[in-house]
C-alpha atoms as a PDB file:
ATOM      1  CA  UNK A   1       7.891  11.750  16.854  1.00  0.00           C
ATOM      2  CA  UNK A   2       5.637  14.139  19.596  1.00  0.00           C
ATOM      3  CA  UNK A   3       2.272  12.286  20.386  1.00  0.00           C
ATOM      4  CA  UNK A   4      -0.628  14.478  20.872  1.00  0.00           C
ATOM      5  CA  UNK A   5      -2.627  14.427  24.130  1.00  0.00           C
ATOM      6  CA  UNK A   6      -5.944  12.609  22.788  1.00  0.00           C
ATOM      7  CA  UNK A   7      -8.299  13.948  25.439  1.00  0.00           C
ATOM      8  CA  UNK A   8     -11.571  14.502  24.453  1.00  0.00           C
ATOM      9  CA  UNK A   9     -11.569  17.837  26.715  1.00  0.00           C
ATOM     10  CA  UNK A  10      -9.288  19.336  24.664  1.00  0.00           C
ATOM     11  CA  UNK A  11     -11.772  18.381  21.834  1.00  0.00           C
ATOM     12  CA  UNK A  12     -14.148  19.781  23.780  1.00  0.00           C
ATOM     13  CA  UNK A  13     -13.059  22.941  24.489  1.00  0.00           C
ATOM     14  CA  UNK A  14     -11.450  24.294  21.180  1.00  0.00           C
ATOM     15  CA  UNK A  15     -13.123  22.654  18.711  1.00  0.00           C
ATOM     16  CA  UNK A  16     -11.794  23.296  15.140  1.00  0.00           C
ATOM     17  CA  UNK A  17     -14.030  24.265  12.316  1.00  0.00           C
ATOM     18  CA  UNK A  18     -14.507  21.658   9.177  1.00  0.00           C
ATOM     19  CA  UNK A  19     -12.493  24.734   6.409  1.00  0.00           C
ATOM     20  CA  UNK A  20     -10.190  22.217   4.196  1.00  0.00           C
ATOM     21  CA  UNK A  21      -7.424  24.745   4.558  1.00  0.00           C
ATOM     22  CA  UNK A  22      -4.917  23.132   6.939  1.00  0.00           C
ATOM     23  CA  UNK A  23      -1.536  21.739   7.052  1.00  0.00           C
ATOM     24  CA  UNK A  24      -0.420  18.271   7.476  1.00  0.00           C
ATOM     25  CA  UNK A  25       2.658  17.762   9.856  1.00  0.00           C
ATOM     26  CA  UNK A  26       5.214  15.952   7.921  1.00  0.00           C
ATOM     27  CA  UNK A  27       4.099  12.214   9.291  1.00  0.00           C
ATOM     28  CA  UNK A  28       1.064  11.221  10.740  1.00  0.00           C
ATOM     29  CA  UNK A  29       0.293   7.794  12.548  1.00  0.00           C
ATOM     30  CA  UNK A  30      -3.498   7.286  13.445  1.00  0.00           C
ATOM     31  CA  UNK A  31      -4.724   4.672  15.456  1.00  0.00           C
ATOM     32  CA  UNK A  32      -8.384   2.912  15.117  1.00  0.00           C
ATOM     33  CA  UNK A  33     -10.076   0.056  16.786  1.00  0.00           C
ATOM     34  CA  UNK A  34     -12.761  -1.689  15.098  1.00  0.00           C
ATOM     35  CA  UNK A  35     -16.229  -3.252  17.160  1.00  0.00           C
ATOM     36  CA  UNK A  36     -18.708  -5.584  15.652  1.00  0.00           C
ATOM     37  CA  UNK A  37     -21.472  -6.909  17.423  1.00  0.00           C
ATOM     38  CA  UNK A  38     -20.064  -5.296  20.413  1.00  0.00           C
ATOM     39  CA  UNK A  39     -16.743  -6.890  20.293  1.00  0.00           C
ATOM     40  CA  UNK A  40     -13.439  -5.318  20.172  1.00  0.00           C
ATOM     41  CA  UNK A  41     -12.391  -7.171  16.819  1.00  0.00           C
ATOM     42  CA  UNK A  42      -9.744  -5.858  14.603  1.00  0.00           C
ATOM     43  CA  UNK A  43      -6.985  -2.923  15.563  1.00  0.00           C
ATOM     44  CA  UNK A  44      -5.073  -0.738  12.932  1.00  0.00           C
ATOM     45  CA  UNK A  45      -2.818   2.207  12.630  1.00  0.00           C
ATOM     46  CA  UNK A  46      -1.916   4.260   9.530  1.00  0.00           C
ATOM     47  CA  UNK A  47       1.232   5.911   9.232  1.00  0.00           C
ATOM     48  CA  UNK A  48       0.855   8.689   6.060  1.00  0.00           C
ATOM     49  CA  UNK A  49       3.372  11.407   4.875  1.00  0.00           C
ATOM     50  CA  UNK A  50       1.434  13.425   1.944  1.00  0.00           C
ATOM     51  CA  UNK A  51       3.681  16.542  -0.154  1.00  0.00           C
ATOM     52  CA  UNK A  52       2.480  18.534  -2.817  1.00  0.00           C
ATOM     53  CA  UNK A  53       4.328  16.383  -4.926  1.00  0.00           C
ATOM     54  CA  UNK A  54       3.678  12.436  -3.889  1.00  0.00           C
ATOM     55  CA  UNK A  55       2.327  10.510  -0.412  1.00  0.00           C
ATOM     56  CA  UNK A  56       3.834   7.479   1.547  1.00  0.00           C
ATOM     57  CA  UNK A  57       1.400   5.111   3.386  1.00  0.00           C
ATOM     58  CA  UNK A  58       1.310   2.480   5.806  1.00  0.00           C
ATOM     59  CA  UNK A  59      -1.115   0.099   7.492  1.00  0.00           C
ATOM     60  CA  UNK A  60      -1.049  -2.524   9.801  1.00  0.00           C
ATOM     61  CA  UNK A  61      -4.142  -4.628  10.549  1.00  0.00           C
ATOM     62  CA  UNK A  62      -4.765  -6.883  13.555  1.00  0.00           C
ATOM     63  CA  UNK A  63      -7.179  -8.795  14.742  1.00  0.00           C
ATOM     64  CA  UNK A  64      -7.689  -8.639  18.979  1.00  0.00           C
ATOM     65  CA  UNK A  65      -9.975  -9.431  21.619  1.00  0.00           C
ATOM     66  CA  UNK A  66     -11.796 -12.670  21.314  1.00  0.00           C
ATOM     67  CA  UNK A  67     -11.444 -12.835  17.808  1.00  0.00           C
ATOM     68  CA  UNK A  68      -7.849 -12.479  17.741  1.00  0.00           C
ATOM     69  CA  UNK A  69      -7.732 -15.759  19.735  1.00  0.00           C
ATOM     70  CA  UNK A  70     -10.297 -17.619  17.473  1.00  0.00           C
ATOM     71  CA  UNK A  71      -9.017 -15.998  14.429  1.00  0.00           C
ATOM     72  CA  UNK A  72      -5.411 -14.879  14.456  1.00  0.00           C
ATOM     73  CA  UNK A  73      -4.541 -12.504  11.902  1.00  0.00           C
ATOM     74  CA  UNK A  74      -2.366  -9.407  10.812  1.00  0.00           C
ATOM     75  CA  UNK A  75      -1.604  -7.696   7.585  1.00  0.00           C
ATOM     76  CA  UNK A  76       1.132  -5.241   6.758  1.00  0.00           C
ATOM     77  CA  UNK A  77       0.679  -2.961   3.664  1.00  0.00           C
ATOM     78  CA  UNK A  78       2.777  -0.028   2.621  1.00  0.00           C
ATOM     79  CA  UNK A  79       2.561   1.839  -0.935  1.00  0.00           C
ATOM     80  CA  UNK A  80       4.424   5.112  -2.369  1.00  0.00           C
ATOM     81  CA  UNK A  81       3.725   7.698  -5.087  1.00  0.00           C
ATOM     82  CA  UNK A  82       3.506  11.242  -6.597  1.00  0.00           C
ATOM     83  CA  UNK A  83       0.047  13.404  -7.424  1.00  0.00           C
ATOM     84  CA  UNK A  84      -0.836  14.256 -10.716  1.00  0.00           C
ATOM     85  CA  UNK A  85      -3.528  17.221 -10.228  1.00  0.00           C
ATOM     86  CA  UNK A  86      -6.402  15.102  -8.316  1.00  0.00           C
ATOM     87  CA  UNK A  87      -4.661  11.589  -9.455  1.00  0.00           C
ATOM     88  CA  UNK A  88      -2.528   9.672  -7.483  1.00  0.00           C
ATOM     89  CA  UNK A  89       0.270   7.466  -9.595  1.00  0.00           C
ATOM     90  CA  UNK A  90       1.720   4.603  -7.230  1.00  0.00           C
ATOM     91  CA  UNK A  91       5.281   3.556  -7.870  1.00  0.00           C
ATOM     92  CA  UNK A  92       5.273   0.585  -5.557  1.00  0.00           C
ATOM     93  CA  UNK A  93       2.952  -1.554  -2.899  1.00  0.00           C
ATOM     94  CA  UNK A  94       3.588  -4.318  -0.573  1.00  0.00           C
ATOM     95  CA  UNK A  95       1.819  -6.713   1.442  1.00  0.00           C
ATOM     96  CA  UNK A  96       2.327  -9.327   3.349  1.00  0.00           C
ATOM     97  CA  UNK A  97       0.421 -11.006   6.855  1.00  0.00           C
ATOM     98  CA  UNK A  98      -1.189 -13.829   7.630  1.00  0.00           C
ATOM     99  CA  UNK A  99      -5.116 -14.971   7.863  1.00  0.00           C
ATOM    100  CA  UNK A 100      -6.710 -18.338   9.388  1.00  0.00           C
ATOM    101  CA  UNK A 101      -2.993 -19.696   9.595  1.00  0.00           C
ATOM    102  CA  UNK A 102      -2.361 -18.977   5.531  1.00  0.00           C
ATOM    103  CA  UNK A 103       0.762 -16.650   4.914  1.00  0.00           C
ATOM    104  CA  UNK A 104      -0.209 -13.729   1.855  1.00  0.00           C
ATOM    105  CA  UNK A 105       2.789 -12.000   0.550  1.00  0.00           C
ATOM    106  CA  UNK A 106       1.887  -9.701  -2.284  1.00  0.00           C
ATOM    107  CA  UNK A 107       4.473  -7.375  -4.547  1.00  0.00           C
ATOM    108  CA  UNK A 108       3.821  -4.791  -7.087  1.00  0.00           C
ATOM    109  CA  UNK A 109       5.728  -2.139  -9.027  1.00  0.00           C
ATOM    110  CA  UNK A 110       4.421   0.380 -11.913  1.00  0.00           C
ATOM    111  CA  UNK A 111       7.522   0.650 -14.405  1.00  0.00           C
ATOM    112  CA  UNK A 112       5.129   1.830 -16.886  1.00  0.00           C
ATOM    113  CA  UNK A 113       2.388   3.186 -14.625  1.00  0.00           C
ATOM    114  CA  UNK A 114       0.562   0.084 -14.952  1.00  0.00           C
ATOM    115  CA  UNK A 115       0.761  -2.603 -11.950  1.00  0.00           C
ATOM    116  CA  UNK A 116       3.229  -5.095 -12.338  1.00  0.00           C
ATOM    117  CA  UNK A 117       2.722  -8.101 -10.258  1.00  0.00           C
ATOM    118  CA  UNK A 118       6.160  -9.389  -9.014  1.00  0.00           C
ATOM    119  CA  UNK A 119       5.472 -11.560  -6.315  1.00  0.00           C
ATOM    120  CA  UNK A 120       2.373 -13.074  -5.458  1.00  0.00           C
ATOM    121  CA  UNK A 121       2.062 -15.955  -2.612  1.00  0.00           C
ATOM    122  CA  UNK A 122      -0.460 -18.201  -2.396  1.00  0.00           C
ATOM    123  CA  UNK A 123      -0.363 -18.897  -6.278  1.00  0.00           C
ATOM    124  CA  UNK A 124      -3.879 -16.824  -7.226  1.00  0.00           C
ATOM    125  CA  UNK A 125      -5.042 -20.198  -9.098  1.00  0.00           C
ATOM    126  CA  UNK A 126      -5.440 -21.852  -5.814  1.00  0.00           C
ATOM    127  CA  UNK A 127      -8.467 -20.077  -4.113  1.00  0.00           C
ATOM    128  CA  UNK A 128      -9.394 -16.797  -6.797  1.00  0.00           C
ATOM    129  CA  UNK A 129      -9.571 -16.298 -10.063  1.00  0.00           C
ATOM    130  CA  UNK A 130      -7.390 -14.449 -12.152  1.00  0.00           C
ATOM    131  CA  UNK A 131      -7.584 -10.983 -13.137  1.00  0.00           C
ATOM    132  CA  UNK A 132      -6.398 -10.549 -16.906  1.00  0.00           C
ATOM    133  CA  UNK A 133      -3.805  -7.834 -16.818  1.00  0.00           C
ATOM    134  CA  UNK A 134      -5.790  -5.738 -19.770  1.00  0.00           C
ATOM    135  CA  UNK A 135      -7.604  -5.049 -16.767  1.00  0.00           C
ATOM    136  CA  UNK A 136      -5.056  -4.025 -14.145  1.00  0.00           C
ATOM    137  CA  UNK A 137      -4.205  -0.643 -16.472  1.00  0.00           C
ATOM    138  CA  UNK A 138      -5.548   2.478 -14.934  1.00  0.00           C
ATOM    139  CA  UNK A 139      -5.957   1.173 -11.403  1.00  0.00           C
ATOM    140  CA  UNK A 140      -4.405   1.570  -8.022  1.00  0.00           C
ATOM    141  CA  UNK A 141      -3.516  -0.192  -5.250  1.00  0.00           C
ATOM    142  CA  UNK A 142      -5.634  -0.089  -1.823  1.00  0.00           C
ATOM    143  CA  UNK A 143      -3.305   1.760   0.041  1.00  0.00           C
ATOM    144  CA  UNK A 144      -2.632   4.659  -2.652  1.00  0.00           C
ATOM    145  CA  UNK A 145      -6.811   4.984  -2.876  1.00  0.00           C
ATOM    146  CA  UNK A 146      -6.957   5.818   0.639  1.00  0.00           C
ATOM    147  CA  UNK A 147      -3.760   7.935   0.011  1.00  0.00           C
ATOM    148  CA  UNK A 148      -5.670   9.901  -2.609  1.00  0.00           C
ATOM    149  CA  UNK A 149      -8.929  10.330  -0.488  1.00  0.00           C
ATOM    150  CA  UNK A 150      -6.863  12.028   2.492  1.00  0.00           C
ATOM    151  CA  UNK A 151      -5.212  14.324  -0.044  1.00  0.00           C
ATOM    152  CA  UNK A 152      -8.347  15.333  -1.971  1.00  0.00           C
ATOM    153  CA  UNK A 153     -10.001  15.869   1.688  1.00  0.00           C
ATOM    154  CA  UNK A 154      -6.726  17.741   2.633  1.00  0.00           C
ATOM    155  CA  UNK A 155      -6.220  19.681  -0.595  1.00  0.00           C
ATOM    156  CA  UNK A 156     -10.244  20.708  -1.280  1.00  0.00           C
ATOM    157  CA  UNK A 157     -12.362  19.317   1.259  1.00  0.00           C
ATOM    158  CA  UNK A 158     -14.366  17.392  -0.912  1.00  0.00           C
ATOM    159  CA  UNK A 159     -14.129  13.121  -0.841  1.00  0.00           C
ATOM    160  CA  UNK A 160     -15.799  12.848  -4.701  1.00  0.00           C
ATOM    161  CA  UNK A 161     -13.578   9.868  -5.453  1.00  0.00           C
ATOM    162  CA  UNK A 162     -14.293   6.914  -8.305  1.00  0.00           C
ATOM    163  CA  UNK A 163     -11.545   4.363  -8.868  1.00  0.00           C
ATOM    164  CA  UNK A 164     -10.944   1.180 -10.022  1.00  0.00           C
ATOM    165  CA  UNK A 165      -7.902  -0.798  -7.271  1.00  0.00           C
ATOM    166  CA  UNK A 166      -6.363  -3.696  -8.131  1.00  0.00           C
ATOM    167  CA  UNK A 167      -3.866  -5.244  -4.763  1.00  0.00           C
ATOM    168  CA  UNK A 168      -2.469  -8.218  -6.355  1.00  0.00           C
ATOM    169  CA  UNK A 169      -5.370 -10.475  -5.979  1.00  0.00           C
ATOM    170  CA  UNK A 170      -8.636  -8.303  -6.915  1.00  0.00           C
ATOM    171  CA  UNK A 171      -9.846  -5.719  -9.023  1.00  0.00           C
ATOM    172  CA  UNK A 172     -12.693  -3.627  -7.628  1.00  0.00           C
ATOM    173  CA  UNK A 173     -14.606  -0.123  -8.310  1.00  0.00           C
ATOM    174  CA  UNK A 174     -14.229   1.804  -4.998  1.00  0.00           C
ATOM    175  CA  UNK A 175     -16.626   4.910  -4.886  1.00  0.00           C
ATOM    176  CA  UNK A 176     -17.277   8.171  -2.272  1.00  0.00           C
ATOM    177  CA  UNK A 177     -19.381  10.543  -2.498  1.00  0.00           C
ATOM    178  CA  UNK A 178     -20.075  13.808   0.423  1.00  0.00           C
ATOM    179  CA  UNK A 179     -23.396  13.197   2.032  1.00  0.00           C
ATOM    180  CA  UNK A 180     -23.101  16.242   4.183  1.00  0.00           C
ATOM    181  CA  UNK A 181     -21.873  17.136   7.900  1.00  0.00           C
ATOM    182  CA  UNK A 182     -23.231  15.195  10.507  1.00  0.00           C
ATOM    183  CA  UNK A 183     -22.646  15.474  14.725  1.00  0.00           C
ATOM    184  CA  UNK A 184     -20.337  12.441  16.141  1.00  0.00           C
ATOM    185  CA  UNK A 185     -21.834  11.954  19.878  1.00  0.00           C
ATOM    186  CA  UNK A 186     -19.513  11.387  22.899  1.00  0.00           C
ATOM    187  CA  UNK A 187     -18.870   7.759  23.380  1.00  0.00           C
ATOM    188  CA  UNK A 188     -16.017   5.333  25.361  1.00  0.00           C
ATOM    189  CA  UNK A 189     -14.500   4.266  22.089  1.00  0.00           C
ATOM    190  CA  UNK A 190     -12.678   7.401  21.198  1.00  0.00           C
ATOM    191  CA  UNK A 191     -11.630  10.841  22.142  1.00  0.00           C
ATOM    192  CA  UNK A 192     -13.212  12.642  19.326  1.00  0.00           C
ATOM    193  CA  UNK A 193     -16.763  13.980  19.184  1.00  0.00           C
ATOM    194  CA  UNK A 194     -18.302  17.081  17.610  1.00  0.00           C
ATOM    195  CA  UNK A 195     -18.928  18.296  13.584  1.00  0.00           C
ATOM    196  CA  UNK A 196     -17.850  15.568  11.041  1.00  0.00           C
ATOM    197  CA  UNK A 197     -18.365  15.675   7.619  1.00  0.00           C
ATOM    198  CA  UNK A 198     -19.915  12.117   6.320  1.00  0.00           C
ATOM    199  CA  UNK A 199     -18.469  10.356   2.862  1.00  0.00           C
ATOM    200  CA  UNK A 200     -20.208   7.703   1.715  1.00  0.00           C
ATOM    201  CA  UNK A 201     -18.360   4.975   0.426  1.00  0.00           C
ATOM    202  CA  UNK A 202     -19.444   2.018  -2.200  1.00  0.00           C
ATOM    203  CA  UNK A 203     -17.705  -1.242  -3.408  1.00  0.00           C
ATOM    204  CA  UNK A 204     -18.170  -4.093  -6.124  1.00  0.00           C
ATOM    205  CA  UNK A 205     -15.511  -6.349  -6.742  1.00  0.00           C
ATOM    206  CA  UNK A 206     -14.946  -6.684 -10.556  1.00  0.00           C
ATOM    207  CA  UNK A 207     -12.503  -9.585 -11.158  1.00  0.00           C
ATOM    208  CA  UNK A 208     -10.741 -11.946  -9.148  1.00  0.00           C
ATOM    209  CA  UNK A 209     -13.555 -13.604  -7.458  1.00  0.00           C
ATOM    210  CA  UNK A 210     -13.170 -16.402  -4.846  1.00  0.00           C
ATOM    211  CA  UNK A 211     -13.978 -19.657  -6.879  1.00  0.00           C
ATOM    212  CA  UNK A 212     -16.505 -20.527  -4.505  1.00  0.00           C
ATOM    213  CA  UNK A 213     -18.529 -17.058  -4.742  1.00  0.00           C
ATOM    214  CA  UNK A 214     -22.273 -17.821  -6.515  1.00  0.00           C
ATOM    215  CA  UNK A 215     -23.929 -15.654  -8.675  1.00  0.00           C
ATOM    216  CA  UNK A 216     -25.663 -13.352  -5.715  1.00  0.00           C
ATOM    217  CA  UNK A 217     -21.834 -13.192  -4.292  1.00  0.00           C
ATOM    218  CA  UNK A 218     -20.561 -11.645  -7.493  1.00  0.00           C
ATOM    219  CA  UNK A 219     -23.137  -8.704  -7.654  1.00  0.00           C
ATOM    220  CA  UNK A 220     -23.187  -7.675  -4.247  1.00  0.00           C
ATOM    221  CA  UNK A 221     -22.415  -3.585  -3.755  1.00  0.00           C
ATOM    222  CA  UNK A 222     -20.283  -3.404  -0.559  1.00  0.00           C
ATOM    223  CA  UNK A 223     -21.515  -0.125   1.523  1.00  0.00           C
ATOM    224  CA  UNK A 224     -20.009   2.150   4.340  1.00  0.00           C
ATOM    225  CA  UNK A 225     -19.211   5.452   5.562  1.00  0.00           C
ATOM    226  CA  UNK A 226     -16.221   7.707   6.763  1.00  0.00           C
ATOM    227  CA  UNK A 227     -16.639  10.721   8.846  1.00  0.00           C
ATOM    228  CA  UNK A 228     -14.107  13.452   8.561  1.00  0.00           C
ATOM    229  CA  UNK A 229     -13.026  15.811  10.992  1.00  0.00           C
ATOM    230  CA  UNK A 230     -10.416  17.885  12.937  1.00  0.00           C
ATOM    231  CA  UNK A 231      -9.608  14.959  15.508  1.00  0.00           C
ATOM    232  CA  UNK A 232      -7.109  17.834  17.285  1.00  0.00           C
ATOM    233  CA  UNK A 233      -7.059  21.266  16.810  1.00  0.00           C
ATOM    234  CA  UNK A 234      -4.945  22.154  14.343  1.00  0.00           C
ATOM    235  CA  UNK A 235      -4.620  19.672  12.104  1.00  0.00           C
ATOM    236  CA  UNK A 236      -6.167  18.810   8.603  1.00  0.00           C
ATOM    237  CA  UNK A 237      -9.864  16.654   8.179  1.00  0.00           C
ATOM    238  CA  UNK A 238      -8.727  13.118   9.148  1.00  0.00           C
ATOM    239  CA  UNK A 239     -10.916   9.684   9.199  1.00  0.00           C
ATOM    240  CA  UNK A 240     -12.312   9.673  13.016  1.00  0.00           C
ATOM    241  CA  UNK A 241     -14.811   7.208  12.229  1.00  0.00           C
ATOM    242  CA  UNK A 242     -15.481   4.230   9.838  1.00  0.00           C
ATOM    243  CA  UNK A 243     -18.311   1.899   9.223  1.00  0.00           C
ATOM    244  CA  UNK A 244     -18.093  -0.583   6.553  1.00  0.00           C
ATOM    245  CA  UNK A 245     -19.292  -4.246   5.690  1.00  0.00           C
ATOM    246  CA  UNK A 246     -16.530  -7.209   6.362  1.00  0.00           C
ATOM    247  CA  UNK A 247     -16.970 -10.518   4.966  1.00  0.00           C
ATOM    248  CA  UNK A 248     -15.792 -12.006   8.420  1.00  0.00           C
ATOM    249  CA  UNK A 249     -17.406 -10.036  11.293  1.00  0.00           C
ATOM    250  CA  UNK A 250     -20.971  -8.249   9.502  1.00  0.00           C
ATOM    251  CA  UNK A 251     -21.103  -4.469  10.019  1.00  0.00           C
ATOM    252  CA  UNK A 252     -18.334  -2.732  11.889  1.00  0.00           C
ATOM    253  CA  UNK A 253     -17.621   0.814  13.164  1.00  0.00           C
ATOM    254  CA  UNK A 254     -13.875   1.819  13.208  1.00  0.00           C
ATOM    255  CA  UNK A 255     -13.062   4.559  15.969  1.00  0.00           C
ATOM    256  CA  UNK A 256      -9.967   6.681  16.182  1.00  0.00           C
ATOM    257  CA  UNK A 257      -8.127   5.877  19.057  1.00  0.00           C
ATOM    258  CA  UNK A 258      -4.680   7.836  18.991  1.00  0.00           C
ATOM    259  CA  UNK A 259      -3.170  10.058  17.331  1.00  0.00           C
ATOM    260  CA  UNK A 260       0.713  10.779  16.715  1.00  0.00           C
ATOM    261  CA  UNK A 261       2.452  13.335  14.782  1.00  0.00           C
ATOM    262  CA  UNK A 262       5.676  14.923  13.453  1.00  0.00           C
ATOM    263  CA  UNK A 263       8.017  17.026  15.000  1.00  0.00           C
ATOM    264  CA  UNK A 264       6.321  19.974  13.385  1.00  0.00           C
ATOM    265  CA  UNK A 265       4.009  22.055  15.258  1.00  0.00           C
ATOM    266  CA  UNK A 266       0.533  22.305  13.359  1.00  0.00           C
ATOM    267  CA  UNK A 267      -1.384  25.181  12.924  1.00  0.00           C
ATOM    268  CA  UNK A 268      -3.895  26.477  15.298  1.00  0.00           C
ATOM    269  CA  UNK A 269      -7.142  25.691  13.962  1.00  0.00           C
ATOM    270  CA  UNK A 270      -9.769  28.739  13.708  1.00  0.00           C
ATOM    271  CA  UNK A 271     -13.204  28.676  16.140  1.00  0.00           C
ATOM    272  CA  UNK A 272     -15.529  26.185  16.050  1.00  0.00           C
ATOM    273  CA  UNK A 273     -18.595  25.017  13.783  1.00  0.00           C
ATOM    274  CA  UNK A 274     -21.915  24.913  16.354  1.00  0.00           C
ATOM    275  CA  UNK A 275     -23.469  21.883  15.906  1.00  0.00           C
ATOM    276  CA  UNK A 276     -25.474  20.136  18.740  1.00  0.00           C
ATOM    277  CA  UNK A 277     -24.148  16.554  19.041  1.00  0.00           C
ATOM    278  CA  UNK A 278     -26.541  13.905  18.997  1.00  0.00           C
ATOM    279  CA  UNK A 279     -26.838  11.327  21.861  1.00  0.00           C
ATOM    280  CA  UNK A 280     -25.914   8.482  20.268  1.00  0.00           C
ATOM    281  CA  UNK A 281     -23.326   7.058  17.522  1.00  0.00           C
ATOM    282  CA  UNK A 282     -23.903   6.825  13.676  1.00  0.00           C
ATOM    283  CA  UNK A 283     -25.170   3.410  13.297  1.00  0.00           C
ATOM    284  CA  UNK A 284     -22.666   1.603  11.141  1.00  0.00           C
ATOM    285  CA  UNK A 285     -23.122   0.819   7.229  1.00  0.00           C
ATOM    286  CA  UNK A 286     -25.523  -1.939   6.846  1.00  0.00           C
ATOM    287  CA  UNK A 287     -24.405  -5.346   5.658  1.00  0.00           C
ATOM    288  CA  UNK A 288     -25.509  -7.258   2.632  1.00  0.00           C
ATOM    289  CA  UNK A 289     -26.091  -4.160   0.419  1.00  0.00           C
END
């Protein structure tokens, strides 16, 4: 694989407009690091292949810094599966890591496009509640929705996404909407700034609570945000920022660190979108919404 030079000059200087109409090189691996409070807290990097006719996805979480001494912890997920119009139809997901010391190993297949749980470790009875498998049909995994919200951003620009995801343990509504083109500020955690166009992004878990959630716990609405953009000329709208709400840490940004691609040389992008940046970040989704 050829790694891109992720210098924010070359940002800078040829900065590539926000039209959807790009081309993906045939594998992409994007690296983010995640702060909260200030802290360097949790590290990940996506690996993606999308066709016209299915996608491939990877992503491997870990925590680092302080926190990754006080609370050790990694998770690998991968899922795979084929487009249907504006629909994405996953064949098969995987994950397996390990948080606070516990080991999660979680296997799924779709024989009959509805998820079929085939291994599962810790037994689900021991810390959540089960979610009845009348509800599992229709959904997709967590990996294949953020599959389908690169391709839809890819294939039309627009993130309008509403889905219900099931991964193994919980079943959730996952919803994001545009809410228009904001200007990303320079700043130390990442290469990229310039013209982004925001997504909101909304969550409420439906089934397969925690057995020690209350009432309050159950209701809560889960916000946060992605910013698209053209992290190097050339290629397609990719996440260069994420805020979002974690259970663990409060509210956390998510920067894009690196970026690597295929052996394919990407299109040149066309001239740039004037937008003055502002001086500082986004301030990240608030928590306990």
């Amino acid at each position: 694989m050829r790694r891109i030079p992720v210098l924010a000059g070359i940002a800078a200087l040829a900065m590539p407009s926000l039209a959807p109409a790009q081309v993906l090189p045939p594998t992409l691996e994007l690296t983010y690091t995640t702060y909260a409070a200030g802290f360097t807290t949790l590290r990940l990097i996506v690996d993606f292949s999308l066709t016209p006719k299915g996608y491939r996805v990877s992503l491997a979480y870990r925590t680092v810094g302080a926190v990754g001494f006080f609370l050790p912890g990694h998770d690998d997920a991968s899922a795979e599966g084929s487009w249907s119009g504006n629909a994405a139809h996953p064949e098969e997901f995987e994950s397996d890591g390990m948080w606070r010391g516990q080991p999660y190993d979680v296997v799924m297949d779709y024989p009959d496009g509805a998820p079929e749980v085939e291994r599962l470790y810790p037994a689900q009875t021991r810390t959540r509640e089960a979610v009845p498998a009348a509800l599992r049909e229709g959904t997709i995994d967590t990996a294949s929705a953020m599959a389908l919200l690169l391709h839809r951003m890819v294939e039309g620009g627009s993130c309008d996404l509403s889905e219900r995801v099931f991964d193994g343990r919980r079943l959730m509504v996952l919803a994001a909407q545009p809410a228009g083109t904001e200007a990303l500020g320079p700043t130390v955690r990442s290469f990229f700034h310039g013209p982004a166009i925001r997504c909101d992004i909304t969550g409420r878990l439906l089934a397969g609570f925690l057995r020690t959630d209350d009432a309050a716990e159950r209701q809560r609405v889960r916000h946060g945000a992605v910013w698209f953009a053209h992290p190097i000329p050339g290629l397609p709208l990719l996440p260069v920022r994420i805020a979002f709400d974690n259970r663990w840490f409060g509210a956390a940004t998510m920067y894009l660190t690196d970026v690597t691609a295929g052996p394919r040389e990407p299109p040149v992008a066309p001239a740039a979108l004037a937008l003055a940046p502002p001086a500082t970040d986004p301030p990240p989704a608030p928590a306990g919404h």
